[in-house]
N, C-alpha and C. Protein backbone atom coordinates (compact mmCIF):
# COMPACT_ATOMS: atom_id res chain seq x y z
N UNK A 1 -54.40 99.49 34.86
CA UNK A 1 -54.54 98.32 34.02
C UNK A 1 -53.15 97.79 33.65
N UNK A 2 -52.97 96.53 33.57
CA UNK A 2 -51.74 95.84 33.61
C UNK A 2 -51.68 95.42 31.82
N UNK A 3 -50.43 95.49 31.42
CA UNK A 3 -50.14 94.61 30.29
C UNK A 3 -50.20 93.31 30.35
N UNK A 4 -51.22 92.65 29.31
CA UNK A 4 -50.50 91.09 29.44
C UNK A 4 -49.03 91.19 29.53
N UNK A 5 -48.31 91.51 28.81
CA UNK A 5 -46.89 90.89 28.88
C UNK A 5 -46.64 91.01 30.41
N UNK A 6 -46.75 91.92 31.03
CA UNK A 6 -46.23 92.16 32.43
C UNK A 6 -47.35 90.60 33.43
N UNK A 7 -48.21 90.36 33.38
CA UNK A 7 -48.23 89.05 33.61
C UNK A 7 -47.90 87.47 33.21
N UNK A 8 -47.30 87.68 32.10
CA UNK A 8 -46.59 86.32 31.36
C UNK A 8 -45.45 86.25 32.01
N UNK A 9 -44.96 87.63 31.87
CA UNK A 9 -43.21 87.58 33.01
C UNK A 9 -43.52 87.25 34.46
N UNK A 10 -44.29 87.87 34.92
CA UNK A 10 -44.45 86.45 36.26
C UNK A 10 -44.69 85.70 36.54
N UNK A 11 -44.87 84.91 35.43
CA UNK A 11 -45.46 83.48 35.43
C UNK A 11 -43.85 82.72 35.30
N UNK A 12 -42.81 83.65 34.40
CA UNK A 12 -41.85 83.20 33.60
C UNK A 12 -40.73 83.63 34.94
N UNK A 13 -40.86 83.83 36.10
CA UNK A 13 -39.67 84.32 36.91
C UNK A 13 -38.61 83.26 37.00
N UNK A 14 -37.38 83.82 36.76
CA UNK A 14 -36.34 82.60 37.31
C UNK A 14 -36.08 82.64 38.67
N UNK A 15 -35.63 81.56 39.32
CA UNK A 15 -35.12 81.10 40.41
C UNK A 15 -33.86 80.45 40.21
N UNK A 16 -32.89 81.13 41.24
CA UNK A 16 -31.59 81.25 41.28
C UNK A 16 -31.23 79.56 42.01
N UNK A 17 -30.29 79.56 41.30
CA UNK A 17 -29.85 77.80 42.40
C UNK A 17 -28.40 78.30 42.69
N UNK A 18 -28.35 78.11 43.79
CA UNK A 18 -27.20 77.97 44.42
C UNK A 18 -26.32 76.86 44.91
N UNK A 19 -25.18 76.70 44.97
CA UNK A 19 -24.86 75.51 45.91
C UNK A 19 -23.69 76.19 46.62
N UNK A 20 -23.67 75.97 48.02
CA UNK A 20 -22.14 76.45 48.77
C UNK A 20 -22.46 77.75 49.26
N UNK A 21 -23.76 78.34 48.78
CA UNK A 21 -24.21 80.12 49.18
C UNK A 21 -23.60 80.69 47.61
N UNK A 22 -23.17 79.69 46.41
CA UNK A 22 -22.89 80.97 45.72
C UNK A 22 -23.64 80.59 44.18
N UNK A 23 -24.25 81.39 43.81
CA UNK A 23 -25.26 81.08 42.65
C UNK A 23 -24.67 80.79 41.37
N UNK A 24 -25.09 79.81 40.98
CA UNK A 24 -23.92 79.58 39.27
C UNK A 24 -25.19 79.10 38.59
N UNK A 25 -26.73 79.79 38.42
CA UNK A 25 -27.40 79.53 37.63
C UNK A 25 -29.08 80.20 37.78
N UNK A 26 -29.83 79.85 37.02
CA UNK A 26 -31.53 80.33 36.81
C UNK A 26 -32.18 79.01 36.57
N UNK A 27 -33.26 78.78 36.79
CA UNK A 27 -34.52 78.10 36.22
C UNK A 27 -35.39 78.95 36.01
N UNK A 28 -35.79 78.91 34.97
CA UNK A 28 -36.89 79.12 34.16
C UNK A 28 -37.94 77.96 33.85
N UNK A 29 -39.27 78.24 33.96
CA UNK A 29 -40.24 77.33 33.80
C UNK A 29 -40.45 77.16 32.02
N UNK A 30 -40.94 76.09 31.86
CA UNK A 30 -40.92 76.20 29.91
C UNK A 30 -42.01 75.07 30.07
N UNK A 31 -42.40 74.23 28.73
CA UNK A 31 -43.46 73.78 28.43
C UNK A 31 -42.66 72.13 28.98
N UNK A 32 -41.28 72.08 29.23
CA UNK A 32 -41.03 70.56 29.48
C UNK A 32 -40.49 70.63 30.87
N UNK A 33 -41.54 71.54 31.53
CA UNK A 33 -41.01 71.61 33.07
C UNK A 33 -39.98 73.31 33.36
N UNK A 34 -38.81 73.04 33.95
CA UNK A 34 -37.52 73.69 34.16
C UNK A 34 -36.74 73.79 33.31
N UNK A 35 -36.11 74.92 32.97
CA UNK A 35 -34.66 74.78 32.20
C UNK A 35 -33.94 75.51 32.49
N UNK A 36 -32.62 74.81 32.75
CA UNK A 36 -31.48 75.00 33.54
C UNK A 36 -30.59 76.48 32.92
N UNK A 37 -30.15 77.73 33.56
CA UNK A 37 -29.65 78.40 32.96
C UNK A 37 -28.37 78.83 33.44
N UNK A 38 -26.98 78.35 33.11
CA UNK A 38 -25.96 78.62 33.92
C UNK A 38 -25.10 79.64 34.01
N UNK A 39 -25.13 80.09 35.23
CA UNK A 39 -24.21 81.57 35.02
C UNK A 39 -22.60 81.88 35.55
N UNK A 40 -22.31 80.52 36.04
CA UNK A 40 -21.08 80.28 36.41
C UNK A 40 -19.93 79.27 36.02
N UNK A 41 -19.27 78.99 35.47
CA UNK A 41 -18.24 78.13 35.17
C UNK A 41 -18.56 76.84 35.37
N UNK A 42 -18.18 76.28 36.89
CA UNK A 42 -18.62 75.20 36.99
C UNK A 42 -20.08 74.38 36.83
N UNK A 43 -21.07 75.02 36.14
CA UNK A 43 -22.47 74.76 35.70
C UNK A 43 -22.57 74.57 34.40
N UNK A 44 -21.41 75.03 33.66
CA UNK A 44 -21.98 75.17 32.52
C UNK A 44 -22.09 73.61 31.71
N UNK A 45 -21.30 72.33 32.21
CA UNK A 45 -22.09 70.85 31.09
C UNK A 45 -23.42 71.01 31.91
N UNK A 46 -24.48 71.81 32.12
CA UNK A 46 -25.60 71.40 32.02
C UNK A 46 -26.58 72.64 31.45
N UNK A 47 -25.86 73.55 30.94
CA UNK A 47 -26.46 74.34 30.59
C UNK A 47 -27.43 74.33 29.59
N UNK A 48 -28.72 74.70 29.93
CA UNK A 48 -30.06 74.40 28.75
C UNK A 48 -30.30 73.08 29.17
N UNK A 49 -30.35 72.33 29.96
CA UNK A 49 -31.08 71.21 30.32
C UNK A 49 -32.52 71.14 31.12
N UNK A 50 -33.37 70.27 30.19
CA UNK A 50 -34.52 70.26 31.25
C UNK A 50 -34.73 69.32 32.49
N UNK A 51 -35.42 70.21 33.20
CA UNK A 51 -35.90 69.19 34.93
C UNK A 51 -37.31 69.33 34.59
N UNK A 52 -37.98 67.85 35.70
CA UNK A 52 -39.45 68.44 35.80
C UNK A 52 -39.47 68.89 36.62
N UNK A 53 -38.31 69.13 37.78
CA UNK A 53 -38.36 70.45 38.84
C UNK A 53 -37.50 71.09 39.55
N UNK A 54 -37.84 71.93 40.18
CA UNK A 54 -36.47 72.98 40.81
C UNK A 54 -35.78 72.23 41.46
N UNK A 55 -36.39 71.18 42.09
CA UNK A 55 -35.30 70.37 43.14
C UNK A 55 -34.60 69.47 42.13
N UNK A 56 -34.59 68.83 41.26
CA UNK A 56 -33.85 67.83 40.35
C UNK A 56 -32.88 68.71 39.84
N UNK A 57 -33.08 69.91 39.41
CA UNK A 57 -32.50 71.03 38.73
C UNK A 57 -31.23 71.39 39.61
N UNK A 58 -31.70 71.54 40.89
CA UNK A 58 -30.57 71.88 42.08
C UNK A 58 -30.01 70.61 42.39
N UNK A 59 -30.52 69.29 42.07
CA UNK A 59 -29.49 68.52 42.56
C UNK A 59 -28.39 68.34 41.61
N UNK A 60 -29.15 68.00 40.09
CA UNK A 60 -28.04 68.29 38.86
C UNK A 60 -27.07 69.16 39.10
N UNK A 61 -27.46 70.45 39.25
CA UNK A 61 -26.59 71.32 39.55
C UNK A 61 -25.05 70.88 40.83
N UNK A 62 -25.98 70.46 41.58
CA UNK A 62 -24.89 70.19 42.98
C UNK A 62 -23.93 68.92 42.45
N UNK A 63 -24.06 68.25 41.27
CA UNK A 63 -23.64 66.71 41.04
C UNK A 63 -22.45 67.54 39.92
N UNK A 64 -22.28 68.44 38.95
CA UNK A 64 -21.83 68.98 37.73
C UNK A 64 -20.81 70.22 39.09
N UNK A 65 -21.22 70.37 39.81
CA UNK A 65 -20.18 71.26 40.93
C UNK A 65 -19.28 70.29 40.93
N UNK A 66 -19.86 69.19 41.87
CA UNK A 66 -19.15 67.95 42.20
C UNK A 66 -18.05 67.36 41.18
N UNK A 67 -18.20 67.56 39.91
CA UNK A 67 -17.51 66.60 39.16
C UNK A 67 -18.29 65.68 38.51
N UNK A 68 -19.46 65.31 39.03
CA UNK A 68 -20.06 63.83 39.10
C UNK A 68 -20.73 64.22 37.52
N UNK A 69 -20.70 63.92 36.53
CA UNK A 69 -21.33 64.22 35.33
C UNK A 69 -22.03 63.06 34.78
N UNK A 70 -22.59 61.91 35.33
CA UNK A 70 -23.38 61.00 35.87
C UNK A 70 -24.41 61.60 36.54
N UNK A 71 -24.98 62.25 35.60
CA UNK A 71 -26.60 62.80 36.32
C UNK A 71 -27.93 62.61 35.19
């Protein structure tokens, strides 16, 4: 028999975003979609931001690598 909690956490898994092959962050799912969790330097002006999805999340991400802070 399983714990609830041990099924809430897989509902709650993060997914790593990468850009370049090298990971500078998490998404986590939340009640306003995605939220951005940064684990590398160049990620961090978006850190705690929401997406309504992993792909907006990874492009933000790839634009705040860039410089481009126009996202």
């Amino acid at each position: 028999m399983q714990e609830p909690s041990l099924k809430t956490a897989e509902k709650i898994r993060p997914t790593v975003i990468e850009v370049g092959g090298e990971p500078l962050g998490v998404v986590v799912p939340d009640a306003e979609g995605y939220r951005f969790l940064a684990v590398k330097l160049p990620a961090f002006p978006i850190d705690g931001q929401h997406f309504p999805s992993i792909e907006t999340a990874h492009f933000a991400v790839s634009q705040a690598v860039r410089g481009d802070q126009a996202i």
